[in-house]
Protein backbone atom coordinates (compact mmCIF):
# COMPACT_ATOMS: atom_id res chain seq x y z
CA UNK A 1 83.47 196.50 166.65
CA UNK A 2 81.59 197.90 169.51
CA UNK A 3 81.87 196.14 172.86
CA UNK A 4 78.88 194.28 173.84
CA UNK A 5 78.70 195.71 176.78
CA UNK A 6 79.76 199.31 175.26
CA UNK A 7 76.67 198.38 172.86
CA UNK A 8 74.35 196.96 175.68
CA UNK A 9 74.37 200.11 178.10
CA UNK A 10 74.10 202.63 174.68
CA UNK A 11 70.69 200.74 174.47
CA UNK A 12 70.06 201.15 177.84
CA UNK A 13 70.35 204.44 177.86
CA UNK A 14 68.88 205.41 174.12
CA UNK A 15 65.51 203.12 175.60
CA UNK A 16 65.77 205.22 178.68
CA UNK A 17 67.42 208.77 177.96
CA UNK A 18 69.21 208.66 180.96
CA UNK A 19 73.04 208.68 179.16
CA UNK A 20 75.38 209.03 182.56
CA UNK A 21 75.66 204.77 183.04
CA UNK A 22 77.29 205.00 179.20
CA UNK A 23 79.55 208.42 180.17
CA UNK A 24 80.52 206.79 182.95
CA UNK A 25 82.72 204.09 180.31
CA UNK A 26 84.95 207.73 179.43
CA UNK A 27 87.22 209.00 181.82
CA UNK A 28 87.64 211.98 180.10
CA UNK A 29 83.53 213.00 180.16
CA UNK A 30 83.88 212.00 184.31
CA UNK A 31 86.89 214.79 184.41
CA UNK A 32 85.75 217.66 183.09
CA UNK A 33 82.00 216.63 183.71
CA UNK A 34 79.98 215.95 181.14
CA UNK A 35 76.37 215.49 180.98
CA UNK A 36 73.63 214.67 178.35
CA UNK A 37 69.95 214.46 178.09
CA UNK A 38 67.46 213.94 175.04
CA UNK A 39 65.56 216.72 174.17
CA UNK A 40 62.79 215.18 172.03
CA UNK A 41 64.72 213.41 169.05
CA UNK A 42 67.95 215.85 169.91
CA UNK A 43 70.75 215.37 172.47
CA UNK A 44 72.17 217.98 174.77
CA UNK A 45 75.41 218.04 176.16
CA UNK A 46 76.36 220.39 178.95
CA UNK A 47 79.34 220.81 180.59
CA UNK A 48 78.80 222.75 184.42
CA UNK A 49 80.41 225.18 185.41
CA UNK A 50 83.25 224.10 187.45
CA UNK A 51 86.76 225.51 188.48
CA UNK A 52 88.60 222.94 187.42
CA UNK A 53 88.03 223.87 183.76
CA UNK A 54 89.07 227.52 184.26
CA UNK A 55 92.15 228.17 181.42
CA UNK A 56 92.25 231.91 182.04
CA UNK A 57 91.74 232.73 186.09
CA UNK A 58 91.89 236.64 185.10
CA UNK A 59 88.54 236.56 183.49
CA UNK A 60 87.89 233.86 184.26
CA UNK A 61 87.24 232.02 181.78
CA UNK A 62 87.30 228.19 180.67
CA UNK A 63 90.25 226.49 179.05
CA UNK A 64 89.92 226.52 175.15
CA UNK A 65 91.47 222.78 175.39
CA UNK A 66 87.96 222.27 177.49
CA UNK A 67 85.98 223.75 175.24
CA UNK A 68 87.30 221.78 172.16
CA UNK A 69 87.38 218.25 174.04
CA UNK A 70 84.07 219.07 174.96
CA UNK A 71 82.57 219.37 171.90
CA UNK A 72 84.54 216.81 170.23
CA UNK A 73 83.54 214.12 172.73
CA UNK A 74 79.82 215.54 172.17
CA UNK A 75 79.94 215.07 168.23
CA UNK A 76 81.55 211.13 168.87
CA UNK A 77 78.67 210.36 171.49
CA UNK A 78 76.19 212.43 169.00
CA UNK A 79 77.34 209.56 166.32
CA UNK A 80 77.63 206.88 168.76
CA UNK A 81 73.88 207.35 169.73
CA UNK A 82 72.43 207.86 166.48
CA UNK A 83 74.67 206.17 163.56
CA UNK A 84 74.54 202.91 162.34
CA UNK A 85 77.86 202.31 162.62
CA UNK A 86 79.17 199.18 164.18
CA UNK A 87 82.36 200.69 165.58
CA UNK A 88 83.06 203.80 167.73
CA UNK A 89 83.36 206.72 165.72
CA UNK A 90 87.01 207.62 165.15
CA UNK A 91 88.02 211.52 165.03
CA UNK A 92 90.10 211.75 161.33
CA UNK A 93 89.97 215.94 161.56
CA UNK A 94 88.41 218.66 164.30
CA UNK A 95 88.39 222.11 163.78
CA UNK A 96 87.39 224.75 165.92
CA UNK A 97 86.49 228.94 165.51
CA UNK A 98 86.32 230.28 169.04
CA UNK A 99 84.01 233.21 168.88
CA UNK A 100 84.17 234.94 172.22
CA UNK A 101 84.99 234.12 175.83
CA UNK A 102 83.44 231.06 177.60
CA UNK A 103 82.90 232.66 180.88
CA UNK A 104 82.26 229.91 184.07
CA UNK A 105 79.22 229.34 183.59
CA UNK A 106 77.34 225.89 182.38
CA UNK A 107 77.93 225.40 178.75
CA UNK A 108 76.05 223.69 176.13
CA UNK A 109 76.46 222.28 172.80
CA UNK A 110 74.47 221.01 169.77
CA UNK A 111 75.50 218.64 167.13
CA UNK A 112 73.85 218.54 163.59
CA UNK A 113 75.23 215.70 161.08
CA UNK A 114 75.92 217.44 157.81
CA UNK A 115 76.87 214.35 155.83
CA UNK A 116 76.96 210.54 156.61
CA UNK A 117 78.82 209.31 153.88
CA UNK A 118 80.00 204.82 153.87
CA UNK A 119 83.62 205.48 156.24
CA UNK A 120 83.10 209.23 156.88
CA UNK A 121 80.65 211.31 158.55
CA UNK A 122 80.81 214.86 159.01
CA UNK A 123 79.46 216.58 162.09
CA UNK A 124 78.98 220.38 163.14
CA UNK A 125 78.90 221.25 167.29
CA UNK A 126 77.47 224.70 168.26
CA UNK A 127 78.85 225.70 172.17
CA UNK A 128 76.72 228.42 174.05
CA UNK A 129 76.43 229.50 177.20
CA UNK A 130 73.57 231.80 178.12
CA UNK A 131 71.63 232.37 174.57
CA UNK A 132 71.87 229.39 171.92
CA UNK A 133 72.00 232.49 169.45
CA UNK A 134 75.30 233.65 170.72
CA UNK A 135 77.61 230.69 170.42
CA UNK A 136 81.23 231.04 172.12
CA UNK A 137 82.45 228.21 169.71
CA UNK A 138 81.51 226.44 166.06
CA UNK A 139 83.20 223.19 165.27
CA UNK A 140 82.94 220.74 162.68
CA UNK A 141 84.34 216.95 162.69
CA UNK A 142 85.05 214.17 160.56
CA UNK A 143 84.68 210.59 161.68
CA UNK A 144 85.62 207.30 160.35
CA UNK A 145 82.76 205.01 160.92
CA UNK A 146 82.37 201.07 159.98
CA UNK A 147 79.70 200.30 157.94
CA UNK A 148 77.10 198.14 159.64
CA UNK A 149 77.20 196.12 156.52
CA UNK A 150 79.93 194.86 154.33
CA UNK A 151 80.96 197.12 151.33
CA UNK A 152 81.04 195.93 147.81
């Protein structure tokens, strides 16, 4: 079950499209810095450039860990916003192709459901930094998700 004050601020900000009072409930989104916005009936996550994230100081380049979490956490608030599940999305399997460096730089991502099935749902995340059309990283992810209503 969603906490009614988990469910009252993801309201709030769905009415609004301002999403940083419901980030704010994840400590992880506050570390590395993620932010949203709606884009028409589509959400955008980005994650700034910051050297906190940096995995590889040579390049430099972020952390791969980063990346993933990133895009992860964006598919779960993806669901959280737009399913009609009455529980928080839980992650059953993740898996990531990293297809070329993510350089410092603000990074973006993209979710697209693929399937909403009764208990799973299956998401795919597109992370770019400069040109949507040259993605650093593809993932797709499976959640468990409560129906809103009893199954038969």
């Amino acid at each position: 079950m969603i906490p009614a004050d988990v469910r009252q601020r993801l309201n709030q900000a769905h009415a609004v499209g301002d999403y940083a009072p419901l980030l704010s409930l994840i400590p992880y989104a506050g570390l590395i810095g993620i932010e949203c916005e709606r884009q028409g009936e589509q959400l955008l996550f980005r994650l700034p450039a910051s050297a906190d994230n940096v995995g590889n100081p040579l390049l430099p380049a972020i952390h791969g860990g980063v990346i993933a979490g990133f895009m992860e956490l964006s598919a779960a608030l993806y669901l959280l916003v737009y399913s009609e599940s009455t529980s928080i999305p839980k992650i059953i399997d993740f898996s990531i192709d990293y297809l070329r460096a993510g350089y410092v730089r603000d990074t973006y991502a993209s979710c697209q459901l693929w399937r909403q099935g009764r208990r799973v749902t299956n998401v795919a995340i597109s992370a770019w930094q400069d040109d949507r059309n040259l993605p650093i990283a593809m993932a797709r992810a499976h959640f468990k998700i409560e129906p809103e209503k009893p199954l038969k």
